[in-house]
N, C-alpha and C. Protein backbone atom coordinates (compact mmCIF):
# COMPACT_ATOMS: atom_id res chain seq x y z
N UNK A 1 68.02 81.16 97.63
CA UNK A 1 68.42 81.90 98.81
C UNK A 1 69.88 81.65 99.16
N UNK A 2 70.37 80.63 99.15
CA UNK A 2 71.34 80.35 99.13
C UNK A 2 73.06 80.89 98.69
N UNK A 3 72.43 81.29 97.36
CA UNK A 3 73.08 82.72 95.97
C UNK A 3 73.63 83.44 97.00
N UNK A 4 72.26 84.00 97.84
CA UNK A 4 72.49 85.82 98.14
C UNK A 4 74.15 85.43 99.43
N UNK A 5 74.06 84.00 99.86
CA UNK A 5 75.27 84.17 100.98
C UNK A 5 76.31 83.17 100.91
N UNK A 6 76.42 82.64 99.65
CA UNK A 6 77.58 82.27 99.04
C UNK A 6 78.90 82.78 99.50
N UNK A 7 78.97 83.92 99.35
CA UNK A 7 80.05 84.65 99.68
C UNK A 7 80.64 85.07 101.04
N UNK A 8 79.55 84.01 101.91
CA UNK A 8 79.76 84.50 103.83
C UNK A 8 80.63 83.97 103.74
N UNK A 9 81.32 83.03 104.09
CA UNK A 9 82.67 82.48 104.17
C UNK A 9 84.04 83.24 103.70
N UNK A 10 83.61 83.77 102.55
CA UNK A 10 85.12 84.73 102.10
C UNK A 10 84.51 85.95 103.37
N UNK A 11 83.81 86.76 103.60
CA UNK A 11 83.56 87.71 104.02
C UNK A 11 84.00 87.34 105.76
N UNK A 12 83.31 86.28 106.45
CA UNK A 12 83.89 85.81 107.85
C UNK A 12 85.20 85.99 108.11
N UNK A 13 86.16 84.81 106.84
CA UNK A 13 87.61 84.52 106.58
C UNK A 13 88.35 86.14 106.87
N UNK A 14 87.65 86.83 105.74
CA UNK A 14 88.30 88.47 105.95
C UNK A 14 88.23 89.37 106.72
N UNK A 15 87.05 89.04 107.33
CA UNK A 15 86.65 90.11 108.42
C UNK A 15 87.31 89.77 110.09
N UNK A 16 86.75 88.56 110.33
CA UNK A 16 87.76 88.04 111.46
C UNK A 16 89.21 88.06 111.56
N UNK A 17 90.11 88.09 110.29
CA UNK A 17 91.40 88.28 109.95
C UNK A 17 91.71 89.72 110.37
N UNK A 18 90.76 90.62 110.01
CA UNK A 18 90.62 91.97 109.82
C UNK A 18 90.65 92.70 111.19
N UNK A 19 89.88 91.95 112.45
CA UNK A 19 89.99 92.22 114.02
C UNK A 19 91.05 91.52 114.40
N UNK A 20 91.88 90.84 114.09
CA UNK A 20 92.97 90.03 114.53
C UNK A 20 94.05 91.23 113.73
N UNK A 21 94.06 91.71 112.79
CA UNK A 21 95.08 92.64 112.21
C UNK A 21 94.79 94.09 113.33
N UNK A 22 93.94 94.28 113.55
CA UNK A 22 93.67 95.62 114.20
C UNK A 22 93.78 95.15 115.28
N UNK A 23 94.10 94.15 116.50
CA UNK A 23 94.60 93.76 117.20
C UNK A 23 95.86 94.15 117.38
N UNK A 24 96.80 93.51 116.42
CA UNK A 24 98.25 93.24 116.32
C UNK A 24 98.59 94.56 115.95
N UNK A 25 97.69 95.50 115.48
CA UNK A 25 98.78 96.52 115.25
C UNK A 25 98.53 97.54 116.44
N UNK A 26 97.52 97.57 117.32
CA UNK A 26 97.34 97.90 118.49
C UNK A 26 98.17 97.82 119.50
N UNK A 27 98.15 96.63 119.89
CA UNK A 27 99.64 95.52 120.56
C UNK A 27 100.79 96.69 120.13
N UNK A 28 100.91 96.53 118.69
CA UNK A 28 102.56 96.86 118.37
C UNK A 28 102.61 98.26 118.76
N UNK A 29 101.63 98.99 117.96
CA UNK A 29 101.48 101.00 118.31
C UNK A 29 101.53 100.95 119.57
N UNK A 30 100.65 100.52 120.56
CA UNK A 30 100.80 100.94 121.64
C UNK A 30 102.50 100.78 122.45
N UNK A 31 102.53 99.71 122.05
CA UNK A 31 104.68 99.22 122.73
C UNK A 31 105.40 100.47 122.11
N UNK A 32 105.27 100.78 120.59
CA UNK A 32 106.31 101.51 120.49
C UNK A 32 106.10 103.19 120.92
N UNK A 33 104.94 103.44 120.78
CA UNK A 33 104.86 105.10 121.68
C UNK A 33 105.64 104.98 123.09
N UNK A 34 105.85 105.72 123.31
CA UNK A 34 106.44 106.07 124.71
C UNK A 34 105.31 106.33 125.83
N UNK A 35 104.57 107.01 125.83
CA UNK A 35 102.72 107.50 126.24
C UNK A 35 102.15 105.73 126.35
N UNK A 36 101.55 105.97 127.39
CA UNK A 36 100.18 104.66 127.50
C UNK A 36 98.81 105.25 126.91
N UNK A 37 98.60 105.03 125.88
CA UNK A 37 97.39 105.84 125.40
C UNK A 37 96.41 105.16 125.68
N UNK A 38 95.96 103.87 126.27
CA UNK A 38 94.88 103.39 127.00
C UNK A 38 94.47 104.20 128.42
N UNK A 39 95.79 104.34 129.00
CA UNK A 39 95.58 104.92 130.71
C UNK A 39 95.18 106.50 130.27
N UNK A 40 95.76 107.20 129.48
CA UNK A 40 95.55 108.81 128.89
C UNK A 40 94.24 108.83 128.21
N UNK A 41 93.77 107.57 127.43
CA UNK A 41 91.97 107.67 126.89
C UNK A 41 91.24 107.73 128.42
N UNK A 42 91.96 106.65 129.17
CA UNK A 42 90.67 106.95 130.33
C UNK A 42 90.52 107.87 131.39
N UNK A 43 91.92 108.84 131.24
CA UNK A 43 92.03 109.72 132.12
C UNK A 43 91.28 110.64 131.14
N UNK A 44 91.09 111.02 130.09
CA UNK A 44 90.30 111.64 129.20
C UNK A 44 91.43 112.56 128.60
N UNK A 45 92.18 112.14 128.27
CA UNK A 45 93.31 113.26 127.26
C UNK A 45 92.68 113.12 126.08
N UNK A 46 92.50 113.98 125.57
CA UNK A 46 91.82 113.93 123.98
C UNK A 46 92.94 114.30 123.33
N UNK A 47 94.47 114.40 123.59
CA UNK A 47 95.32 114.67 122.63
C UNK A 47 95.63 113.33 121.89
N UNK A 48 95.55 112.62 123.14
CA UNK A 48 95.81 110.90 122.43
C UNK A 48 95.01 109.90 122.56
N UNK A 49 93.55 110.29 122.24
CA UNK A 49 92.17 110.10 121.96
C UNK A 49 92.35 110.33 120.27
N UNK A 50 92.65 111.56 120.07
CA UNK A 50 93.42 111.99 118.86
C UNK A 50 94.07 111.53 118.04
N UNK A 51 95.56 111.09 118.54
CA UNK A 51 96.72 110.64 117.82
C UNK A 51 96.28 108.93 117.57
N UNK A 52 96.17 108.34 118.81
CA UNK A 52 95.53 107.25 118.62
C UNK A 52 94.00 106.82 117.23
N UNK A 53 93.37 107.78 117.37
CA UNK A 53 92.22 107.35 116.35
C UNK A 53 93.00 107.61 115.47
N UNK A 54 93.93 108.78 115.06
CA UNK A 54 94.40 108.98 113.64
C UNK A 54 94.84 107.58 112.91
N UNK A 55 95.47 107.03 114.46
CA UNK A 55 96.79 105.51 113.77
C UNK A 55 95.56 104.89 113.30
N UNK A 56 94.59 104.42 114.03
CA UNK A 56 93.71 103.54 114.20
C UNK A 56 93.04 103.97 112.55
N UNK A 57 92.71 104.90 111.95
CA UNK A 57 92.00 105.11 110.86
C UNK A 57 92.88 105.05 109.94
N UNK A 58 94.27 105.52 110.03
CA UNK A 58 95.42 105.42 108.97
C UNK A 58 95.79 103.99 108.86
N UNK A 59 95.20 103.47 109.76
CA UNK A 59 95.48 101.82 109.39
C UNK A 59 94.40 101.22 108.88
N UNK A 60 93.25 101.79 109.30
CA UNK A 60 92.03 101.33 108.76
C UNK A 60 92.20 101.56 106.93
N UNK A 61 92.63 102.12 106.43
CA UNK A 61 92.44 102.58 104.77
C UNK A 61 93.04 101.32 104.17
N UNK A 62 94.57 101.29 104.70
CA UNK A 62 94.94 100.41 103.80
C UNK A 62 94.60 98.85 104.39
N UNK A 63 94.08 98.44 105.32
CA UNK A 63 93.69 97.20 105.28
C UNK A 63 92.13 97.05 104.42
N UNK A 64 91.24 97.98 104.65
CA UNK A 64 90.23 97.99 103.71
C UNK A 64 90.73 98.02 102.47
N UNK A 65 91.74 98.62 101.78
CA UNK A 65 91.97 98.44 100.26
C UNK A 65 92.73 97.55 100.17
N UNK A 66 93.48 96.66 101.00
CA UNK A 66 94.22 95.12 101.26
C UNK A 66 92.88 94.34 100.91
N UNK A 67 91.82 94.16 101.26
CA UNK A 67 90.35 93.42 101.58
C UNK A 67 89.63 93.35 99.97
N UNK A 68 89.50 94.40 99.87
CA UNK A 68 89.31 95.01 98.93
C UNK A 68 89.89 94.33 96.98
N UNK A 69 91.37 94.54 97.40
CA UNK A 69 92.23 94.08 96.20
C UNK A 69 92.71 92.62 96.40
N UNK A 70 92.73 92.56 97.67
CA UNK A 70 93.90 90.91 97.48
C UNK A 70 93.52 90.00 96.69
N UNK A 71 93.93 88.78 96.46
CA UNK A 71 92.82 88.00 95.66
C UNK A 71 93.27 86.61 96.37
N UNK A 72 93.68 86.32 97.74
CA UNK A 72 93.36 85.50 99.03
C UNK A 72 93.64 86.03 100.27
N UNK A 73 93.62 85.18 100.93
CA UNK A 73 93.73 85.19 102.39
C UNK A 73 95.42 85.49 103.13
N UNK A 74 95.89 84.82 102.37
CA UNK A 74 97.74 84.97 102.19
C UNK A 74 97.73 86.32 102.05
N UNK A 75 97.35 86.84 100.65
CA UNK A 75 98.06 88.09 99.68
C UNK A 75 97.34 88.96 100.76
N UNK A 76 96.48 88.91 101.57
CA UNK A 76 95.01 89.67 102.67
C UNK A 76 96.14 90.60 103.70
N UNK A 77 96.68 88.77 104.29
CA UNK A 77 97.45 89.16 105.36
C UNK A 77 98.80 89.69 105.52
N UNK A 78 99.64 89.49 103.82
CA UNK A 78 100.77 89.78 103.61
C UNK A 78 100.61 91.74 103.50
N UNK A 79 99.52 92.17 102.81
CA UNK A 79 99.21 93.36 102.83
C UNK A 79 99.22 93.87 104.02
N UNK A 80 98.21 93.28 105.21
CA UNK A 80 97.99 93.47 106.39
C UNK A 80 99.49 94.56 107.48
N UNK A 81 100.28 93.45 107.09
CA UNK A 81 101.59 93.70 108.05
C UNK A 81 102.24 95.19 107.45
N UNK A 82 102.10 94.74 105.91
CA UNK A 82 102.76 96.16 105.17
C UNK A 82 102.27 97.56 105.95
N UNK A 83 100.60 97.03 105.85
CA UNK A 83 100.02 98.72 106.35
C UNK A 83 100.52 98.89 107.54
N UNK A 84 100.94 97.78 108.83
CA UNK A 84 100.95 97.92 110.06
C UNK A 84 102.59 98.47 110.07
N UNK A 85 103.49 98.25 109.02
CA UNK A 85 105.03 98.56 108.99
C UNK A 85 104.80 100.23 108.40
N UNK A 86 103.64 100.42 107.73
CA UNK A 86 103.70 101.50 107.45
C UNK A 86 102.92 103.07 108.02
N UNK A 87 101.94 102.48 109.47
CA UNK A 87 101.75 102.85 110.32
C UNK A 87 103.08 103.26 111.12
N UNK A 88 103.42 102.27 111.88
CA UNK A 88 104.68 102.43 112.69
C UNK A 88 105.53 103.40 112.06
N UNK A 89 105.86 103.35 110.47
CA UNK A 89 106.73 104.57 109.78
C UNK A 89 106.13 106.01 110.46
N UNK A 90 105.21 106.22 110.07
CA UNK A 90 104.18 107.05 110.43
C UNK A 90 104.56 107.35 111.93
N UNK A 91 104.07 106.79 112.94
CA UNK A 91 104.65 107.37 114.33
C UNK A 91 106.02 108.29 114.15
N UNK A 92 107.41 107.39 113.59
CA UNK A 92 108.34 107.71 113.63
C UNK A 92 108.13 109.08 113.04
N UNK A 93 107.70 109.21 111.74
CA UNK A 93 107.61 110.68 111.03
C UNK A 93 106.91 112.03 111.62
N UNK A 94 105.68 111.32 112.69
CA UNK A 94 105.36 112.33 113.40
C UNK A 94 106.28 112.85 114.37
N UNK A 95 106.89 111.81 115.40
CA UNK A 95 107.89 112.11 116.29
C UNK A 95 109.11 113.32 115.91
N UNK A 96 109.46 112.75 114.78
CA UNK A 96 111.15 113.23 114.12
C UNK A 96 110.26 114.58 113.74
N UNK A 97 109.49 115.17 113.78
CA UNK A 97 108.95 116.13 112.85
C UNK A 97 108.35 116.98 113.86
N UNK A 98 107.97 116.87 115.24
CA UNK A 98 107.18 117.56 116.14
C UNK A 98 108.30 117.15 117.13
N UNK A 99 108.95 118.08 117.79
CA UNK A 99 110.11 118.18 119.11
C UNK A 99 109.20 117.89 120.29
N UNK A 100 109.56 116.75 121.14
CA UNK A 100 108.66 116.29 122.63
C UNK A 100 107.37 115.81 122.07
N UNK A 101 107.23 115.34 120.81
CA UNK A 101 105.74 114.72 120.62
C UNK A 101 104.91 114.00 121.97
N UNK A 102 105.81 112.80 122.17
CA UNK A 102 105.11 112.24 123.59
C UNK A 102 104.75 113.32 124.58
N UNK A 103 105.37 113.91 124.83
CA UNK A 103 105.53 114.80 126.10
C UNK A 103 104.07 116.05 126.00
N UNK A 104 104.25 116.02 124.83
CA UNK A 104 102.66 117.29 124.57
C UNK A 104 101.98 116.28 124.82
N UNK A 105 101.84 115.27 124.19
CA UNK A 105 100.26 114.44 123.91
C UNK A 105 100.28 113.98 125.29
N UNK A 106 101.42 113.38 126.14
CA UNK A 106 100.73 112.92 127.87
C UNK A 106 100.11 114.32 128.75
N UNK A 107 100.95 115.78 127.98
CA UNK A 107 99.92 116.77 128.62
C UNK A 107 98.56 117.43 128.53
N UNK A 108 98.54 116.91 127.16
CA UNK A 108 96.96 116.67 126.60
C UNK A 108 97.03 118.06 125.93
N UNK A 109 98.09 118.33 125.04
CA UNK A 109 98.41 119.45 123.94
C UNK A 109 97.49 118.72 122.60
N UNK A 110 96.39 119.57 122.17
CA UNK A 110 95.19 119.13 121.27
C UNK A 110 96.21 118.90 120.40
N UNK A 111 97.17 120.31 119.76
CA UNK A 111 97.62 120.27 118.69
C UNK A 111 98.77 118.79 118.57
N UNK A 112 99.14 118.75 118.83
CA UNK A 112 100.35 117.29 119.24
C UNK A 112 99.52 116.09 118.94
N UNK A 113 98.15 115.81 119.71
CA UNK A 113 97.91 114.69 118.95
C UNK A 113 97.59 115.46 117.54
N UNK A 114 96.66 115.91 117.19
CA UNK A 114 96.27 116.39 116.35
C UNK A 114 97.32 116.02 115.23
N UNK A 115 98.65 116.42 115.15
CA UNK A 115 99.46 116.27 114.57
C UNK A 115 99.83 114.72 113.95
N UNK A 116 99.99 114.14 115.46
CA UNK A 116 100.56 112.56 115.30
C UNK A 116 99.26 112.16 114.46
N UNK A 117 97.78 112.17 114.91
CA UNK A 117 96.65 111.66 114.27
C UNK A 117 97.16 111.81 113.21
N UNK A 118 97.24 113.04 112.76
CA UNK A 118 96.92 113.83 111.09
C UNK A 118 98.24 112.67 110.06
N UNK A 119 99.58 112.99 111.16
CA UNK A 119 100.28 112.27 110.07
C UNK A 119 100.36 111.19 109.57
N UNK A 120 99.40 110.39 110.77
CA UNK A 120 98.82 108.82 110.74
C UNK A 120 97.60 108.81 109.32
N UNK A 121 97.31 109.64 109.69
CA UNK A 121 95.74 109.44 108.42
C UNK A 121 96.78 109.64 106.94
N UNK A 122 97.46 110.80 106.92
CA UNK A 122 98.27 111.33 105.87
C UNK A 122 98.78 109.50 105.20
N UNK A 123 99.40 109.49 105.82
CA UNK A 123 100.31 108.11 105.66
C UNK A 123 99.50 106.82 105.02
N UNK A 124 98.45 106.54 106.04
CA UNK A 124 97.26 106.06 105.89
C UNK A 124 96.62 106.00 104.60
N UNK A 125 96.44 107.07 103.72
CA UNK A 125 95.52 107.44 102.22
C UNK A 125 96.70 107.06 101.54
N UNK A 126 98.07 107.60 101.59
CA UNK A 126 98.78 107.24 100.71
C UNK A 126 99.11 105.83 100.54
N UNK A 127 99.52 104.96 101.66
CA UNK A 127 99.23 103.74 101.59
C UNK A 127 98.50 102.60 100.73
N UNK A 128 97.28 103.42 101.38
CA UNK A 128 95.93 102.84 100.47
C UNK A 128 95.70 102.66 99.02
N UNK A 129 96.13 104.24 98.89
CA UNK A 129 95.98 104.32 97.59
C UNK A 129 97.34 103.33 96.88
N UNK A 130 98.34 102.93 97.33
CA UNK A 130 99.24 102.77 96.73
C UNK A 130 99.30 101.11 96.31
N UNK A 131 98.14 100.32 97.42
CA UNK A 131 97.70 99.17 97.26
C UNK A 131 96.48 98.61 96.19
N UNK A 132 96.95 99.85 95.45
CA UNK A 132 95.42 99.48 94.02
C UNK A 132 96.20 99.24 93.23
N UNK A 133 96.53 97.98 92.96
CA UNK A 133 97.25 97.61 91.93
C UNK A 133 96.44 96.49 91.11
């Protein structure tokens, strides 16, 4: 019995690392938008209900394929930051690319988050994929 959970310890190590990374990049996304997308989720803006899940899933890919490939806890977390530097790229590219981004998404313009989400996920797969080495 023992066999089958051998492997809890790497899995704890990674997974708890894994809510501490989705932490920190929370922390950071949220500082650098201009928008409070906590106070706009609870006022119910679904534009940045939107943009927000996009970051949140575009970051989700490449830390799962960080998890996935690393081969420790170091190489885990050194990946970690990459995806979170390459999130943040991502904001910037939505911004520079959609005129008043903030300004639609605090008015709760679907398409605007929609956008920021989308370019977050976009960013996100490529990432991912780019961490299969």
């Amino acid at each position: 019995m023992i066999d089958y959970v051998a492997g809890l310890p790497a899995f704890l190590g990674y997974f708890f690392i894994g809510l501490a990374a989705y932490a920190a990049f929370a922390a950071i996304y949220t500082r650098l938008t201009p928008h409070r997308e906590a106070e706009l989720i609870q006022e119910g803006n679904l534009a940045a209900v939107i943009a927000f899940l996009g970051a949140l899933i575009g970051f989700s890919l490449p830390l799962a394929s960080a998890a996935a490939h690393s081969v420790s806890i170091v190489d885990y977390v050194i990946w970690a930051v990459i995806g979170i530097a390459a999130q943040v790229l991502a904001f910037y590219i939505a911004n520079f690319t959609m005129k008043n981004l903030h300004d639609k998404i605090t008015s709760g313009d679907i398409a605007a988050g929609l956008w920021g989400g989308g370019v977050a996920l976009a960013i996100g797969i490529l990432n991912a994929a780019c961490m299969t080495y």
